[in-house]
C-alpha atoms as a PDB file:
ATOM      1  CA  UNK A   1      -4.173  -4.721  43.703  1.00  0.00           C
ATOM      2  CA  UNK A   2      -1.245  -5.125  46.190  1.00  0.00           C
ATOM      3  CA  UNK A   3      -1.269  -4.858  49.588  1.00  0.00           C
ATOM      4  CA  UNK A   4       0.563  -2.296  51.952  1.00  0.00           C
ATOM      5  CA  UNK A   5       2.916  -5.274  53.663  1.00  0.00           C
ATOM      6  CA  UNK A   6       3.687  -6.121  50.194  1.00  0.00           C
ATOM      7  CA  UNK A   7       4.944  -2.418  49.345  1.00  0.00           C
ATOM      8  CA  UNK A   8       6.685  -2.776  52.053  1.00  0.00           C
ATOM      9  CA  UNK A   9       8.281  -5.801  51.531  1.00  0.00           C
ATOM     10  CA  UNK A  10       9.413  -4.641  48.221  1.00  0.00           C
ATOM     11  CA  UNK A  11      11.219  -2.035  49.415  1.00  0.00           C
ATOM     12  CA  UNK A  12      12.673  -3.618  52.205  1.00  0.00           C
ATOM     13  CA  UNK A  13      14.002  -6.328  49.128  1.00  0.00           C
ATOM     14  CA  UNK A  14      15.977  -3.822  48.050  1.00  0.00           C
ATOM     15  CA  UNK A  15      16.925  -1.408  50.919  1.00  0.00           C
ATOM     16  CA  UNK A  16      17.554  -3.986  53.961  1.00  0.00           C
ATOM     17  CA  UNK A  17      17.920  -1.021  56.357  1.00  0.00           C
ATOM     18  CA  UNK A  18      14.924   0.797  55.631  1.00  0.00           C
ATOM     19  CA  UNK A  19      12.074   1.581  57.925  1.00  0.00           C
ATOM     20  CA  UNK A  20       9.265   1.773  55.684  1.00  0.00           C
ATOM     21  CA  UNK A  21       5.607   3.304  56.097  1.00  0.00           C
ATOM     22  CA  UNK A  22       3.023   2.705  53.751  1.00  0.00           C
ATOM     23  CA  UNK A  23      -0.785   4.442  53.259  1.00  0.00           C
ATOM     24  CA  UNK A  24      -3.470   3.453  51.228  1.00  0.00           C
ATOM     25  CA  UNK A  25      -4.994   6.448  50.171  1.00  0.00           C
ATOM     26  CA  UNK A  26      -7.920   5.355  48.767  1.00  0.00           C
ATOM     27  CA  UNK A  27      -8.839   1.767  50.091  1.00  0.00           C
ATOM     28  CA  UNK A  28      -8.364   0.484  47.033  1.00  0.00           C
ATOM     29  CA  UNK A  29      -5.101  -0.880  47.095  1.00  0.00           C
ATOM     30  CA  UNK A  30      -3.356   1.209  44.266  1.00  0.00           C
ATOM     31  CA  UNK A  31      -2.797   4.980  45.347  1.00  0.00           C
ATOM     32  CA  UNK A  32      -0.111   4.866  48.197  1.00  0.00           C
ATOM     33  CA  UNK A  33       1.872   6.903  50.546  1.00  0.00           C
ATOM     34  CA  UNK A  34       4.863   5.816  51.118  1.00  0.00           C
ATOM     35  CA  UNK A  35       7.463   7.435  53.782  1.00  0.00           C
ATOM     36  CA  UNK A  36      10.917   5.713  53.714  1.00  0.00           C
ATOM     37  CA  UNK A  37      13.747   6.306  55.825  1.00  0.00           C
ATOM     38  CA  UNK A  38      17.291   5.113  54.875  1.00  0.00           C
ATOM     39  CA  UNK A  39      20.637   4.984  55.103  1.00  0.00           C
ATOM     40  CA  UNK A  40      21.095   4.292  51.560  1.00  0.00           C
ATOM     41  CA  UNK A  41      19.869   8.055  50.985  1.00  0.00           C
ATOM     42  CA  UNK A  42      22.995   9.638  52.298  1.00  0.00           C
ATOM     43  CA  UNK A  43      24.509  11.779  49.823  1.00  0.00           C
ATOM     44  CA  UNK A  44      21.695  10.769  46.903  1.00  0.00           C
ATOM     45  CA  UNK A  45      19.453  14.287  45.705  1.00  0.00           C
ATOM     46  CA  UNK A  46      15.808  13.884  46.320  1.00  0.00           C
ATOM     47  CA  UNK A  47      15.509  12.502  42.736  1.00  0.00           C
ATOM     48  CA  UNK A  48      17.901   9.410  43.254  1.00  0.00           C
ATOM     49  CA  UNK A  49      16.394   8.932  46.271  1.00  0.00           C
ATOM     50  CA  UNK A  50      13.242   8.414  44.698  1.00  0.00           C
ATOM     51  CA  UNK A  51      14.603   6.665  42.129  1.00  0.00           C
ATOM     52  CA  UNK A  52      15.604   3.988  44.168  1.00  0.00           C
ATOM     53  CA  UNK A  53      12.012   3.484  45.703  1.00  0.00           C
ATOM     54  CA  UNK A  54      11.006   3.321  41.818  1.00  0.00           C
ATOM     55  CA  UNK A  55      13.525   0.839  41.114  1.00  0.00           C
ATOM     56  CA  UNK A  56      12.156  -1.537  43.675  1.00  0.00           C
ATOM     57  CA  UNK A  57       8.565  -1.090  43.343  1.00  0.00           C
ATOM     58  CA  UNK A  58       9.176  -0.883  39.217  1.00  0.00           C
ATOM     59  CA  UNK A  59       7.572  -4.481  38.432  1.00  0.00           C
ATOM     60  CA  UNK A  60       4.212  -2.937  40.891  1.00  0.00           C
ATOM     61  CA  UNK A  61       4.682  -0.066  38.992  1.00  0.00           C
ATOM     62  CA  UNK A  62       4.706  -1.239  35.316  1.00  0.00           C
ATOM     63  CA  UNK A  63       2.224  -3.381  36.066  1.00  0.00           C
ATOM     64  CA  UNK A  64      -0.143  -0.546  36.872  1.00  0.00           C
ATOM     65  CA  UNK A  65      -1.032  -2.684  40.366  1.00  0.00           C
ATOM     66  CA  UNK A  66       0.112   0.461  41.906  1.00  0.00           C
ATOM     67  CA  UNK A  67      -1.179   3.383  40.098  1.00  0.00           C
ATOM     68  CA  UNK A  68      -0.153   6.176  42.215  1.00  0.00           C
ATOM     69  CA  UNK A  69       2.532   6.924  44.712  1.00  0.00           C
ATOM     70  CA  UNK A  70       3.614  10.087  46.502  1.00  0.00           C
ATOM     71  CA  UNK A  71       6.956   9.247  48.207  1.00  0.00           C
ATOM     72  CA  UNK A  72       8.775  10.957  51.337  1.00  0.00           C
ATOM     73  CA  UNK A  73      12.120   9.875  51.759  1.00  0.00           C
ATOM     74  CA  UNK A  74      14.959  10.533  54.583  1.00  0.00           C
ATOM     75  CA  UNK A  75      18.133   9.564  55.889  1.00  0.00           C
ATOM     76  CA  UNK A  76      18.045   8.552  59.412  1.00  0.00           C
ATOM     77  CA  UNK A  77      19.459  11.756  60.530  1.00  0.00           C
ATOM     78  CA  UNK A  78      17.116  13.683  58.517  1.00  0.00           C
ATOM     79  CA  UNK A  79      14.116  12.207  59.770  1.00  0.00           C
ATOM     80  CA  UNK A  80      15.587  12.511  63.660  1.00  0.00           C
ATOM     81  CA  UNK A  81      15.289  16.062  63.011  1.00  0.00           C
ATOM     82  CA  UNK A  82      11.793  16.102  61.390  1.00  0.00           C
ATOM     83  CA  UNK A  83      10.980  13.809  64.560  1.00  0.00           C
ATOM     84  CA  UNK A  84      12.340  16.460  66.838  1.00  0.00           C
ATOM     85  CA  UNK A  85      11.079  19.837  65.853  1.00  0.00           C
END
């Protein structure tokens, strides 16, 4: 089990600038949402972008202590528009 700070914290490891929020979908600490806005997304295609949340959660991952994760990803400017419409 890991906890949704430490999700966060993960990704934060290896995207400094990211605003990170994390759900636990099921209480039990393994299926997670996980919305991440970054600058490091800028120019990356959904997949790379997704790839990089992989790549930082990949030890949680391997591991099976996370078992699930649906991911939403943005660059700041992105999710200013999602925020404003």
């Amino acid at each position: 089990m890991i906890s949704p700070q430490q999700v966060e914290a993960m990704i934060k490891a290896e995207l400094p600038d990211a605003q990170v929020q994390v759900q636990d979908l099921t209480g039990g600490g393994d299926h997670y949402q996980v919305t991440v806005v970054s600058s490091h997304f800028a120019g990356k295609g959904l997949v790379q972008q997704h790839q990089l949340i992989y790549g930082a959660l990949k030890q949680a991952v391997s591991s099976e202590a996370i078992h699930a994760l649906a991911l939403k990803t943005y660059t700041p400017e992105d999710w200013q528009a999602t925020a404003s419409s």
